[in-house]
Every structure is written in C-alpha cells, then in structure tokens.
N, C-alpha and C. Protein backbone atom coordinates (compact mmCIF):
# COMPACT_ATOMS: atom_id res chain seq x y z
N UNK A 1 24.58 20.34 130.81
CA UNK A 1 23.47 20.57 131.73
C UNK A 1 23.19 22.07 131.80
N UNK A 2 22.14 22.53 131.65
CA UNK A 2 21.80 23.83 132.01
C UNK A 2 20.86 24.39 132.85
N UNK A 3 21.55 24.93 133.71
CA UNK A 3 21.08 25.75 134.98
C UNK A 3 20.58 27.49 135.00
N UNK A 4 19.95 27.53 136.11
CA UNK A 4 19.67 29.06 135.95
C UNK A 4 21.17 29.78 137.13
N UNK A 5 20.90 31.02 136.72
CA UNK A 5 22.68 31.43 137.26
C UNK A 5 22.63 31.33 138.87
N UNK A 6 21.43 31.55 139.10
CA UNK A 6 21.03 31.52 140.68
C UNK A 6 21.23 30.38 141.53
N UNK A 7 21.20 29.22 140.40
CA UNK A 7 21.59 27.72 141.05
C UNK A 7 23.03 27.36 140.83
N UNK A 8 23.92 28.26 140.80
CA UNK A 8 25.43 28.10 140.33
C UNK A 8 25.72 28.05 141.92
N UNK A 9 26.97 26.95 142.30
CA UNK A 9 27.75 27.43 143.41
C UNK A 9 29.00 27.96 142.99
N UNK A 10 29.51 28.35 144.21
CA UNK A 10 30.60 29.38 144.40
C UNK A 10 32.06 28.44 143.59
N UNK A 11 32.51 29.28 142.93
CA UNK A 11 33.91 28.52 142.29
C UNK A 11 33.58 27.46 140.95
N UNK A 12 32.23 27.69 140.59
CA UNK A 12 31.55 26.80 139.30
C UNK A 12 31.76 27.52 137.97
N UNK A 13 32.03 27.45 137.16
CA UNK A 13 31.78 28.41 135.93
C UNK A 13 31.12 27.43 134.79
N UNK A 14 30.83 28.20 133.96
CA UNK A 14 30.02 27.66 132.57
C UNK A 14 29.65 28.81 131.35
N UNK A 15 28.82 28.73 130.85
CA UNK A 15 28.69 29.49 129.22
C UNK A 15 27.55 30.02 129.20
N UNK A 16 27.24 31.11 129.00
CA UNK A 16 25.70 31.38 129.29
C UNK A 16 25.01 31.25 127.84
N UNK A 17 24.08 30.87 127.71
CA UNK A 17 23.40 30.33 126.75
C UNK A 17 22.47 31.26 126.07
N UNK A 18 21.76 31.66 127.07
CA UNK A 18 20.68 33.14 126.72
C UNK A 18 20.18 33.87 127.97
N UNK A 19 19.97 34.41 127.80
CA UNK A 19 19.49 35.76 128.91
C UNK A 19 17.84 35.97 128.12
N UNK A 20 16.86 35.50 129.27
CA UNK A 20 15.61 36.07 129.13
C UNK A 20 14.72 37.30 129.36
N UNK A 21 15.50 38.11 129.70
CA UNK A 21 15.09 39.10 130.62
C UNK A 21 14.65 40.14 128.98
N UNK A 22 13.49 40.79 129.12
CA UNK A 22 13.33 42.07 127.99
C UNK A 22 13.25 43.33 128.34
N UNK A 23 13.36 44.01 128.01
CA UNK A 23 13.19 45.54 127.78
C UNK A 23 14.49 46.37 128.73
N UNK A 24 13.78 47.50 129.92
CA UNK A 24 15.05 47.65 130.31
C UNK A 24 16.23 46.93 130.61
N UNK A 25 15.78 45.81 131.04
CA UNK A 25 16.56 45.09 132.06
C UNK A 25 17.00 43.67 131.38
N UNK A 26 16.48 43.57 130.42
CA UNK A 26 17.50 42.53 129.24
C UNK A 26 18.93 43.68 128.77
N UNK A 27 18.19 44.90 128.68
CA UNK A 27 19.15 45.70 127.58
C UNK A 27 20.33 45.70 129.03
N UNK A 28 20.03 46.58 130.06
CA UNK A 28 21.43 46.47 131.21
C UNK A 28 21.91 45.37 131.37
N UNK A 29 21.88 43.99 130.97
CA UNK A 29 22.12 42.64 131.64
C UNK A 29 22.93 42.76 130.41
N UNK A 30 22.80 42.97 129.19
CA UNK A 30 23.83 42.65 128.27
C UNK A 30 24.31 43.38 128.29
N UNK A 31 24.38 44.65 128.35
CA UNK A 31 25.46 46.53 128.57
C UNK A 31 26.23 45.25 129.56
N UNK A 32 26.03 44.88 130.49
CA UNK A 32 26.70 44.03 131.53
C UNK A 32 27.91 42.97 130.92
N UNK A 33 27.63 42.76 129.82
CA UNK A 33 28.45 41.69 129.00
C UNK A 33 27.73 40.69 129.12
N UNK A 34 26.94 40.05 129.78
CA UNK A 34 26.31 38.61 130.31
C UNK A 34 25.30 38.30 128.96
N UNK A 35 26.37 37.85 127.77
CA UNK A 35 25.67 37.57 126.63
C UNK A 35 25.78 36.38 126.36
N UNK A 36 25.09 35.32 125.63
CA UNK A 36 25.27 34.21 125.08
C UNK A 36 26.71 33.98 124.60
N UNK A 37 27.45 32.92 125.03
CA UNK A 37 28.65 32.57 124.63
C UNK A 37 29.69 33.09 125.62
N UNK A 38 29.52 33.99 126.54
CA UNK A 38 30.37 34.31 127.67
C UNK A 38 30.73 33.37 128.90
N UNK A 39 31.84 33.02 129.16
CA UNK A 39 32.38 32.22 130.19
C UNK A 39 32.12 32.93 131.31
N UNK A 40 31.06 32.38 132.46
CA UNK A 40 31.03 33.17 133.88
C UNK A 40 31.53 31.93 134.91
N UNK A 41 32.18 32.54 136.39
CA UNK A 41 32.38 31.67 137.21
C UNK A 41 31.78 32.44 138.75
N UNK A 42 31.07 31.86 139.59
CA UNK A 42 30.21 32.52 140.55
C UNK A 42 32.14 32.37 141.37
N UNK A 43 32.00 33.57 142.11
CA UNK A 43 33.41 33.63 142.80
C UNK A 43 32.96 34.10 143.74
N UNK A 44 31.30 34.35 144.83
CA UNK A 44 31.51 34.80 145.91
C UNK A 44 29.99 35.27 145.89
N UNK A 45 28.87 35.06 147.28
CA UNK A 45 27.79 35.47 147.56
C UNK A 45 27.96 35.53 148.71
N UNK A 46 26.80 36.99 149.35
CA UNK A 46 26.88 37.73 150.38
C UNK A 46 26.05 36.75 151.10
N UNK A 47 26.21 36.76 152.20
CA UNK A 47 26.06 35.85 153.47
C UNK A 47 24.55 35.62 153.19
N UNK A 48 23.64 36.20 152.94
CA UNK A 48 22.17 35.74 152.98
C UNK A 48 22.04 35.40 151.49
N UNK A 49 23.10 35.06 151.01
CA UNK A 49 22.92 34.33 149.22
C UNK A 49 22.37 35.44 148.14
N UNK A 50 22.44 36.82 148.60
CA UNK A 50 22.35 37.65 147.46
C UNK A 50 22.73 39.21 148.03
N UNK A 51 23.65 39.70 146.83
CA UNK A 51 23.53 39.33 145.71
C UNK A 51 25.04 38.20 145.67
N UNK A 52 25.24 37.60 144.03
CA UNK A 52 26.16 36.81 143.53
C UNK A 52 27.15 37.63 142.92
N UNK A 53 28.70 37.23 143.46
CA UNK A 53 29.64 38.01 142.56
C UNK A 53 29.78 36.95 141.57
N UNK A 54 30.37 37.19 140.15
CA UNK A 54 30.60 36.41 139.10
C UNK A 54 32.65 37.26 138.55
N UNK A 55 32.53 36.55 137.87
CA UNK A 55 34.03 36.67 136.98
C UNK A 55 33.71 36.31 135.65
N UNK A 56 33.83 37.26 134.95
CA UNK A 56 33.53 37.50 133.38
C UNK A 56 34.24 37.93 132.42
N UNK A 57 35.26 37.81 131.70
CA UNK A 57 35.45 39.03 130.70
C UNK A 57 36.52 40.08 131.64
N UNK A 58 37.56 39.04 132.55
CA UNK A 58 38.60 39.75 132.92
C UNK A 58 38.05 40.66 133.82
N UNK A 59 36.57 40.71 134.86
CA UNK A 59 36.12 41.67 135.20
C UNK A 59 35.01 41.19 136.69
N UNK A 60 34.98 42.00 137.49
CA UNK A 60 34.24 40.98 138.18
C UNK A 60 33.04 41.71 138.54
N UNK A 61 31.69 41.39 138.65
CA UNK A 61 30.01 41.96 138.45
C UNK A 61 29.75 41.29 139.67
N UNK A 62 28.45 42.33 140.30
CA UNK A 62 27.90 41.07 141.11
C UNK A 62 26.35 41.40 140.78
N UNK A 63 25.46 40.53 140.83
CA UNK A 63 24.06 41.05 140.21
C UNK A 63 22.71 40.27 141.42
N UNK A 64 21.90 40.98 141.50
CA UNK A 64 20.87 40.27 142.15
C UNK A 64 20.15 38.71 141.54
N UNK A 65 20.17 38.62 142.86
CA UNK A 65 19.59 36.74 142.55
C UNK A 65 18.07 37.20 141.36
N UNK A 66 17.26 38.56 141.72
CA UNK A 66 16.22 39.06 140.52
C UNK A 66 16.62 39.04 138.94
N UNK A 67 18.00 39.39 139.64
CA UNK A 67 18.03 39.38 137.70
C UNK A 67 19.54 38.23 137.29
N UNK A 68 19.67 37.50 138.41
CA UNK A 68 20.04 36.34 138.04
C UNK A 68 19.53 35.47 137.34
N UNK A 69 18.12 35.18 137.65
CA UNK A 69 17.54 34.43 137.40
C UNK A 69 16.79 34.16 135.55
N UNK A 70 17.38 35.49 135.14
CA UNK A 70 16.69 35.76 133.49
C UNK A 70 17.86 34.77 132.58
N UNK A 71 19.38 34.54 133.62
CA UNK A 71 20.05 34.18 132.75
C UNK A 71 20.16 32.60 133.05
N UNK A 72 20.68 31.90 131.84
CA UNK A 72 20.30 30.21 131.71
C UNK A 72 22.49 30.16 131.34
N UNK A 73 22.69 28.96 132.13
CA UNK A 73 24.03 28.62 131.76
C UNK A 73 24.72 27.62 131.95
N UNK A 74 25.10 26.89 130.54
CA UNK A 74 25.51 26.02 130.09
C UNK A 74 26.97 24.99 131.05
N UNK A 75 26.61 24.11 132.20
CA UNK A 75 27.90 23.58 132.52
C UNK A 75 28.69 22.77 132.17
N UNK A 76 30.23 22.69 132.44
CA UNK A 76 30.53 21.68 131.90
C UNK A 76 30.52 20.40 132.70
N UNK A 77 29.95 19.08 131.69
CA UNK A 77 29.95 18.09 132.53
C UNK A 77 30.76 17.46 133.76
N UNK A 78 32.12 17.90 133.50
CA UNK A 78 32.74 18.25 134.71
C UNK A 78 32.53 18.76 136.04
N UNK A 79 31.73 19.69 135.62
CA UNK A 79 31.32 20.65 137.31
C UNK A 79 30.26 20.86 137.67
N UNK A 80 29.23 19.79 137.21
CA UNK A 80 28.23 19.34 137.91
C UNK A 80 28.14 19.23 139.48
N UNK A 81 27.57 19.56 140.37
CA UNK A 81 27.10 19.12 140.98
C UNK A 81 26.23 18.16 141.84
C-alpha cells in the first residue's frame, strides 16, 4: 500500500518509493537521505501534528508536514492501518 509520509502514524515504518519534490527542495530532501529504497519509521509529532519526527539511517530528522508531503511510502502489509 502506498501512502504519502504525512498519512503515516506514529511507530509505522515503510520504504519510501520516490520523493516528488524538484529543484531546491527535492535536492535538500535527498541531502536528507529520504531517497527511494530507505526504511523510515514516524517516531513522534508535535502536538498540533507538525512537524513529524522520523528514524532513518540510524538517525533521527524531523521535517514539515510541507515537505512531507513530496514523499510517497511503501507499507508493509502488516502495518496497515
């Protein structure tokens, strides 16, 4: 099933598939690591639901629900919602 990262709940992880975002802000989203084939798990959002912390790559990011939303990610049928 694939979701946008913004519709992830807390303690979910999955595979990100592609990142839509272009120019500056594709290029910082991947400087970010948040590339196709990366395992993310949402581990924590600030009380009004943004921004989202994630767990990536031994590392933990937190990014606005704005530029959450460029990235698409792959769950496992397991952790559906």
């Amino acid at each position: 099933m694939l979701v946008n990262l913004r519709q992830m709940h807390v303690d979910q992880s999955g595979t990100i598939q592609s990142v839509d975002a272009h120019g500056e802000l594709g290029r910082r989203i991947r400087d970010m690591g948040l590339v196709p084939g990366t395992e993310v798990t949402i581990i924590g959002r600030a009380p009004l639901k943004d921004p989202v912390a994630l767990r990536l790559k031994g590392f933990t990011l937190t990014l606005r629900n704005s530029e959450a939303d460029f990235i698409t990610v792959e769950l496992p049928e397991e952790n559906h919602d």
